[in-house]
C-alpha atoms as a PDB file:
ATOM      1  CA  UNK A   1     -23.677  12.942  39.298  1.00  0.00           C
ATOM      2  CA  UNK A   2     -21.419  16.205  38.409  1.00  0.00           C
ATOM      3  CA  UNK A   3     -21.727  19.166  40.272  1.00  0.00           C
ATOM      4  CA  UNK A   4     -20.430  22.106  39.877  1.00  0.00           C
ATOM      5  CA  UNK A   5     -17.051  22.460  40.250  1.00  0.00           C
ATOM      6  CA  UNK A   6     -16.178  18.971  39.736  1.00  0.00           C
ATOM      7  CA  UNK A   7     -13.794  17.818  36.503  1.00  0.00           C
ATOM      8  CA  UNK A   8     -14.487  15.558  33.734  1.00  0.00           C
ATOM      9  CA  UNK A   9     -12.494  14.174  31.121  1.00  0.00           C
ATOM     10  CA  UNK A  10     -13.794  14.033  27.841  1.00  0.00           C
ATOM     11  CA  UNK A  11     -12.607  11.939  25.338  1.00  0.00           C
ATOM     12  CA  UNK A  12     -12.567  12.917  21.935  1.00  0.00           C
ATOM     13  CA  UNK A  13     -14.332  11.137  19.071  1.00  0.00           C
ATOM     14  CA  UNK A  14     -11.527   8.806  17.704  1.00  0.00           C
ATOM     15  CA  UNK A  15     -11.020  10.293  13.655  1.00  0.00           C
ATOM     16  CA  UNK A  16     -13.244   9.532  11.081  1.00  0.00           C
ATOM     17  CA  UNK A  17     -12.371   7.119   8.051  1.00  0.00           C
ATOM     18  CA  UNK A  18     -11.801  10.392   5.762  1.00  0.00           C
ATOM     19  CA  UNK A  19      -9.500  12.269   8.567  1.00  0.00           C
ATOM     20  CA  UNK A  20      -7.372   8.786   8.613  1.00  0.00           C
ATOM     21  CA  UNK A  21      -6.976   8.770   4.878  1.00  0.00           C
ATOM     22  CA  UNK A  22      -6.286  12.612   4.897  1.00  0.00           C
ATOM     23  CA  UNK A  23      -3.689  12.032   7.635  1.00  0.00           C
ATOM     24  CA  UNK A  24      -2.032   9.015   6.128  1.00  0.00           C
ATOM     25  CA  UNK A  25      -1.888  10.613   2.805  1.00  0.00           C
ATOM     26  CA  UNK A  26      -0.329  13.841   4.125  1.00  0.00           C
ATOM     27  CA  UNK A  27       2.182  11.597   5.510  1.00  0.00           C
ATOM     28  CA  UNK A  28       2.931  10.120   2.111  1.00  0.00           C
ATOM     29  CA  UNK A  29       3.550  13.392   0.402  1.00  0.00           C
ATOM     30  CA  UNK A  30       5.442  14.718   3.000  1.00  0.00           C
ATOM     31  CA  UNK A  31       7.869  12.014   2.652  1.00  0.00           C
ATOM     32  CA  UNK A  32       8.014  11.461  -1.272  1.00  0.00           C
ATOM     33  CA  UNK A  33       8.725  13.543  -4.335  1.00  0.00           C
ATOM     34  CA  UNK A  34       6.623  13.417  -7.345  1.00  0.00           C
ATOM     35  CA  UNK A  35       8.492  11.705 -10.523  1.00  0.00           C
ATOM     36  CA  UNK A  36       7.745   9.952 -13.232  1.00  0.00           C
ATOM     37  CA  UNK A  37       8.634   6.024 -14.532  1.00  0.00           C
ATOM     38  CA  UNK A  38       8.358   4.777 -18.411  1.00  0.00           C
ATOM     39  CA  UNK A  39       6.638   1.843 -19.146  1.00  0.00           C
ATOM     40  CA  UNK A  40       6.542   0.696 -22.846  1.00  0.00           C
ATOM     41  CA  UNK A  41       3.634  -0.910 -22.411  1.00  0.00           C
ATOM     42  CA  UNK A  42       1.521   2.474 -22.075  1.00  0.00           C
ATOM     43  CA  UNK A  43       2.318   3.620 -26.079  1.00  0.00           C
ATOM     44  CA  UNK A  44      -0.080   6.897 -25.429  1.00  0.00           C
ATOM     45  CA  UNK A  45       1.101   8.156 -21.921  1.00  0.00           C
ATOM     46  CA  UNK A  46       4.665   5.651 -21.566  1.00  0.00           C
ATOM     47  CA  UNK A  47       5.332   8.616 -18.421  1.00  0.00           C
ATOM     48  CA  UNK A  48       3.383   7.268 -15.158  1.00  0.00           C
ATOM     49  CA  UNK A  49       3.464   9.962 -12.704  1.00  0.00           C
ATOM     50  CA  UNK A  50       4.335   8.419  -9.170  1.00  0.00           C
ATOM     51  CA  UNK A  51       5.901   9.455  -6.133  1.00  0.00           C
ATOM     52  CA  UNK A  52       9.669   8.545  -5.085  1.00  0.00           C
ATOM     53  CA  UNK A  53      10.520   8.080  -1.751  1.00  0.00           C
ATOM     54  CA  UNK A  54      12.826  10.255   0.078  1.00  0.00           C
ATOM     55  CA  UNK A  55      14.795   8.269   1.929  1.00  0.00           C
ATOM     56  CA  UNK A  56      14.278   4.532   0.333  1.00  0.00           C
ATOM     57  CA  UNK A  57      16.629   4.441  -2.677  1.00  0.00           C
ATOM     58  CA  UNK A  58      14.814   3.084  -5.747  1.00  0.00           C
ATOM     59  CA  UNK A  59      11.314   2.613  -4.260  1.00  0.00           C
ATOM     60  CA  UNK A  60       8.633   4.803  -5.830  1.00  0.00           C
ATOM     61  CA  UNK A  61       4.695   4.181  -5.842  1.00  0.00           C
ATOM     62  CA  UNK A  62       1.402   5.596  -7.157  1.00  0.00           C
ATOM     63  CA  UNK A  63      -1.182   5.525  -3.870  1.00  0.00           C
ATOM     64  CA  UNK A  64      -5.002   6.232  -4.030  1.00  0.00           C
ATOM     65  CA  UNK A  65      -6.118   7.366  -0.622  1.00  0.00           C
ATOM     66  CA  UNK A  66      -9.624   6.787  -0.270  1.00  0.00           C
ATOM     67  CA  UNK A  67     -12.057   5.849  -3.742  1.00  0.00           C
ATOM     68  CA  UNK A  68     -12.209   3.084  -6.664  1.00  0.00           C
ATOM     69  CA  UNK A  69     -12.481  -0.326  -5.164  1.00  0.00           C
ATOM     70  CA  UNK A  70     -11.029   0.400  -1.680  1.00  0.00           C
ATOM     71  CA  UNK A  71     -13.085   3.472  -0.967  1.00  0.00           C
ATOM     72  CA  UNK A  72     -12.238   3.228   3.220  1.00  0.00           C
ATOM     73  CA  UNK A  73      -8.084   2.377   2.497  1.00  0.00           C
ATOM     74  CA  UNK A  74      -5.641   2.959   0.552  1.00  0.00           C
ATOM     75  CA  UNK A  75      -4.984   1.333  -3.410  1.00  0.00           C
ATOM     76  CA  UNK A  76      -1.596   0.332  -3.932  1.00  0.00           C
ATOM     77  CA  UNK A  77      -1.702   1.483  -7.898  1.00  0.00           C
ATOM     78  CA  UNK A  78       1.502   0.515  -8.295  1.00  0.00           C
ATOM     79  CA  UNK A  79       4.946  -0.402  -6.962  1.00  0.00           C
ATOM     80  CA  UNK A  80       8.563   0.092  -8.606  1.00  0.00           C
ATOM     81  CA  UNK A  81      11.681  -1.486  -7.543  1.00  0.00           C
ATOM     82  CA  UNK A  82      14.690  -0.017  -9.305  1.00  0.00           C
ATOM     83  CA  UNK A  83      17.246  -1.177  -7.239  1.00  0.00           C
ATOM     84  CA  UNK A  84      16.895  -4.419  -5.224  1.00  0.00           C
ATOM     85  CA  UNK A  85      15.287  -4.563  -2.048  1.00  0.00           C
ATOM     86  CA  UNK A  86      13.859  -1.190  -2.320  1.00  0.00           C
ATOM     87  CA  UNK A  87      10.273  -2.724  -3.069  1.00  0.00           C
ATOM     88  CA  UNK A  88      10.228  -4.704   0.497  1.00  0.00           C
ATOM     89  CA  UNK A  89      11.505  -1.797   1.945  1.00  0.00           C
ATOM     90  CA  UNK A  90       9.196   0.414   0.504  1.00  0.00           C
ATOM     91  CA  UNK A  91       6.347  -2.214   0.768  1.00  0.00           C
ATOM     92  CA  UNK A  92       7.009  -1.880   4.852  1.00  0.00           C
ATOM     93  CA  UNK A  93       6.992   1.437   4.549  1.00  0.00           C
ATOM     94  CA  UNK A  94       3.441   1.750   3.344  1.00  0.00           C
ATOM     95  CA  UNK A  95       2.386  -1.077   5.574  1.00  0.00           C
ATOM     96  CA  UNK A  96       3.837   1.361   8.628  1.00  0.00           C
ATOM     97  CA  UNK A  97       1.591   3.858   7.407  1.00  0.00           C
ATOM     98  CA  UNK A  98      -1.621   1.876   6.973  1.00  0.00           C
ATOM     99  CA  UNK A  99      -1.263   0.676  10.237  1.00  0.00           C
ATOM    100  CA  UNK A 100      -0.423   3.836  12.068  1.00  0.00           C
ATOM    101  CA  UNK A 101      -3.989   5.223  10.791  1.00  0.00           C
ATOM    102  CA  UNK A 102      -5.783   1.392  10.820  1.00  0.00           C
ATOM    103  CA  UNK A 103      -5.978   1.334   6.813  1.00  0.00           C
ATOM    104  CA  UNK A 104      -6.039  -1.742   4.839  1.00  0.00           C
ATOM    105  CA  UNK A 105      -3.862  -1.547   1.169  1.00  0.00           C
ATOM    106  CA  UNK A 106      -5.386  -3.480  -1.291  1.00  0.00           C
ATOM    107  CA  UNK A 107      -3.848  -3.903  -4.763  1.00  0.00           C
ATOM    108  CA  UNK A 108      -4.118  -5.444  -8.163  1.00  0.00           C
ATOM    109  CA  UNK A 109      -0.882  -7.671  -9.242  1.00  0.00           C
ATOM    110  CA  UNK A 110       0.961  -6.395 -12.280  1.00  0.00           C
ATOM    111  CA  UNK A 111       4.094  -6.773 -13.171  1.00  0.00           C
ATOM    112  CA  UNK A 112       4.504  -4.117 -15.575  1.00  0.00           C
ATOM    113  CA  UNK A 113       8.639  -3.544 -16.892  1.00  0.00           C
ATOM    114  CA  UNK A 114      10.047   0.023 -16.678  1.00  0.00           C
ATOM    115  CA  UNK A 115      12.085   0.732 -20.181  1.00  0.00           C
ATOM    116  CA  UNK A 116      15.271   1.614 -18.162  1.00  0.00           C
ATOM    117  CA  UNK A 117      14.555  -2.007 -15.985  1.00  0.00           C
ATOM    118  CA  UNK A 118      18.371  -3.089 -15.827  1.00  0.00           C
ATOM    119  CA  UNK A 119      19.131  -6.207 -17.986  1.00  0.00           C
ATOM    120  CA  UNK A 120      20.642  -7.965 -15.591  1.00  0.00           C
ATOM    121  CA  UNK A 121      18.235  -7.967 -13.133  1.00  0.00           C
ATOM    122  CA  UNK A 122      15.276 -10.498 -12.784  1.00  0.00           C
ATOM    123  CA  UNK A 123      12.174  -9.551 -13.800  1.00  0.00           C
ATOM    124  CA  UNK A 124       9.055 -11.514 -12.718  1.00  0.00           C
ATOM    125  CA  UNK A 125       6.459 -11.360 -15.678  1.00  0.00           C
ATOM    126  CA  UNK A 126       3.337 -13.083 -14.724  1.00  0.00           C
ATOM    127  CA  UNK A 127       1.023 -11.462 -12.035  1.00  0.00           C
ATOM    128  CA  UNK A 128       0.366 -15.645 -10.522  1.00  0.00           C
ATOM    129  CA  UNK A 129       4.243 -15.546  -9.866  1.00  0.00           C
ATOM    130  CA  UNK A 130       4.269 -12.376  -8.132  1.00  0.00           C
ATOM    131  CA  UNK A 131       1.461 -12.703  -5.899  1.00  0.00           C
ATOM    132  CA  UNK A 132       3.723 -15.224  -3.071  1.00  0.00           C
ATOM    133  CA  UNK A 133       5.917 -11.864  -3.029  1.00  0.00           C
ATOM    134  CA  UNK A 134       2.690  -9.938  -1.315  1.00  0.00           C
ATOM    135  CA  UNK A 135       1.910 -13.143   0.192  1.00  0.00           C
ATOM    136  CA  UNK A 136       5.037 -13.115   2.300  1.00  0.00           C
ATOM    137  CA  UNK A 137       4.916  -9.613   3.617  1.00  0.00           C
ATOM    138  CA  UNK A 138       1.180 -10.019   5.368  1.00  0.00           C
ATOM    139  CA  UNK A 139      -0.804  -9.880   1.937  1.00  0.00           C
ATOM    140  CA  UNK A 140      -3.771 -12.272   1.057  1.00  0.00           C
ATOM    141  CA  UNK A 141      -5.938 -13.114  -1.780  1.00  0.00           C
ATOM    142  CA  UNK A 142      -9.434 -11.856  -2.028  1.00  0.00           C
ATOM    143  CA  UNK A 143      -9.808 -12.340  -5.862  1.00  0.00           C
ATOM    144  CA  UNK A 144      -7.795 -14.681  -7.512  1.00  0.00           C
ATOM    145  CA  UNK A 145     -10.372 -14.883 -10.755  1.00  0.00           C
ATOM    146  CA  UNK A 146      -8.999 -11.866 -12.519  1.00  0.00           C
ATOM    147  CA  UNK A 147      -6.613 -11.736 -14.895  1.00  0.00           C
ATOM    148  CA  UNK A 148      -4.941  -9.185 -11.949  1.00  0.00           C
ATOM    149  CA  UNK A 149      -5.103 -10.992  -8.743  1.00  0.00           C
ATOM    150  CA  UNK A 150      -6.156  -8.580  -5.644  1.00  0.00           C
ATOM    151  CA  UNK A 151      -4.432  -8.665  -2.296  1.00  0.00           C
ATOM    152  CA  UNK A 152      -5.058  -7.170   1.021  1.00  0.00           C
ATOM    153  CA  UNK A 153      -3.454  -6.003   3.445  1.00  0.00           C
ATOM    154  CA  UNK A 154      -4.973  -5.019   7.100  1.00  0.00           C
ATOM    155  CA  UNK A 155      -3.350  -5.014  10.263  1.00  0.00           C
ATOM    156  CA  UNK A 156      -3.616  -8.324  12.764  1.00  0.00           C
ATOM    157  CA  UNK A 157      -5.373  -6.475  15.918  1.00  0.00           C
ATOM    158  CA  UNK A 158      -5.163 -10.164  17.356  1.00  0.00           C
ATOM    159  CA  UNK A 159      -3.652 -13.268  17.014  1.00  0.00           C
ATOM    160  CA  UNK A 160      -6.123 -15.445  15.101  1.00  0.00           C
ATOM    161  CA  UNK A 161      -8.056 -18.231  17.150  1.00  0.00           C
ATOM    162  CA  UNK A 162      -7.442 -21.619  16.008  1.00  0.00           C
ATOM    163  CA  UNK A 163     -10.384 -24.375  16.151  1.00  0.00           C
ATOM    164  CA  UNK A 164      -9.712 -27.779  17.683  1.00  0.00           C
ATOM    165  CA  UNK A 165     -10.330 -30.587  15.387  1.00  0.00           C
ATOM    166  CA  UNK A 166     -10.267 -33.334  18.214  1.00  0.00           C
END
């Protein structure tokens, strides 16, 4: 029982699902510029706004904070590697961020080819043989019956417990 003059600690409510999506996203923008990437598939609008990051050379992504099919993380919309390496790189990046503020990234594979995409670099066309790329950064499948797969990311709070078959 408190009397009075004692001391108490109170702890805070921890943040809300909208305050970590607010904070994550503020994060974003404050490290990325907005720009924009051509895409000859998109005839009407071939500009996609995205955003480029700062300090990752080549890397720029559209991100959905919150809504559409992930309403309580964050939609990877879509990922652009211009120069090689910078989509891991930038991949980690968001995965940094989405764990910082306990997110899960969830996105739809599609390999879509920028117009200035450099000749000599390979180009993966077919979502199927792009998904092992998410795969081997922490992704996994949760609906492989789309002509898109979707992957998800969350953070491992815990190594996961494996069943004894004898």
């Amino acid at each position: 029982m408190l009397v009075e003059g004692d001391w108490c600690v109170v702890t805070p409510p921890p943040p809300t699902v909208d305050e970590r999506l607010r904070a994550a996203e503020a994060e974003w923008l404050a490290e990325t510029s907005p720009d924009f990437v051509s895409f000859e598939l998109f005839k009407l609008h071939p500009r996609k706004p995205m955003r480029r990051h700062n300090l990752i050379t080549g890397g720029l992504a559209e991100i959905t904070f919150g809504g559409g099919e992930n309403p309580e993380g964050m939609s990877l919309d879509m990922l652009v590697s211009e120069v090689p390496g910078s989509g891991h790189a930038l991949i980690e990046r968001i995965k940094q961020i989405a764990d910082k503020y306990d997110l899960s990234i969830e996105a739809d594979v599609k390999p879509l080819k920028p117009t200035n995409w450099n000749p000599e670099r390979r180009f993966v066309p077919f979502a199927r043989l792009l998904v092992p790329w998410y795969l081997k950064r922490g992704f996994e499948i949760v609906d492989d019956d789309r002509v898109f797969p979707r992957v998800r990311y969350r953070k491992r709070t815990h190594e996961p417990v494996l069943k004894d078959d004898g």
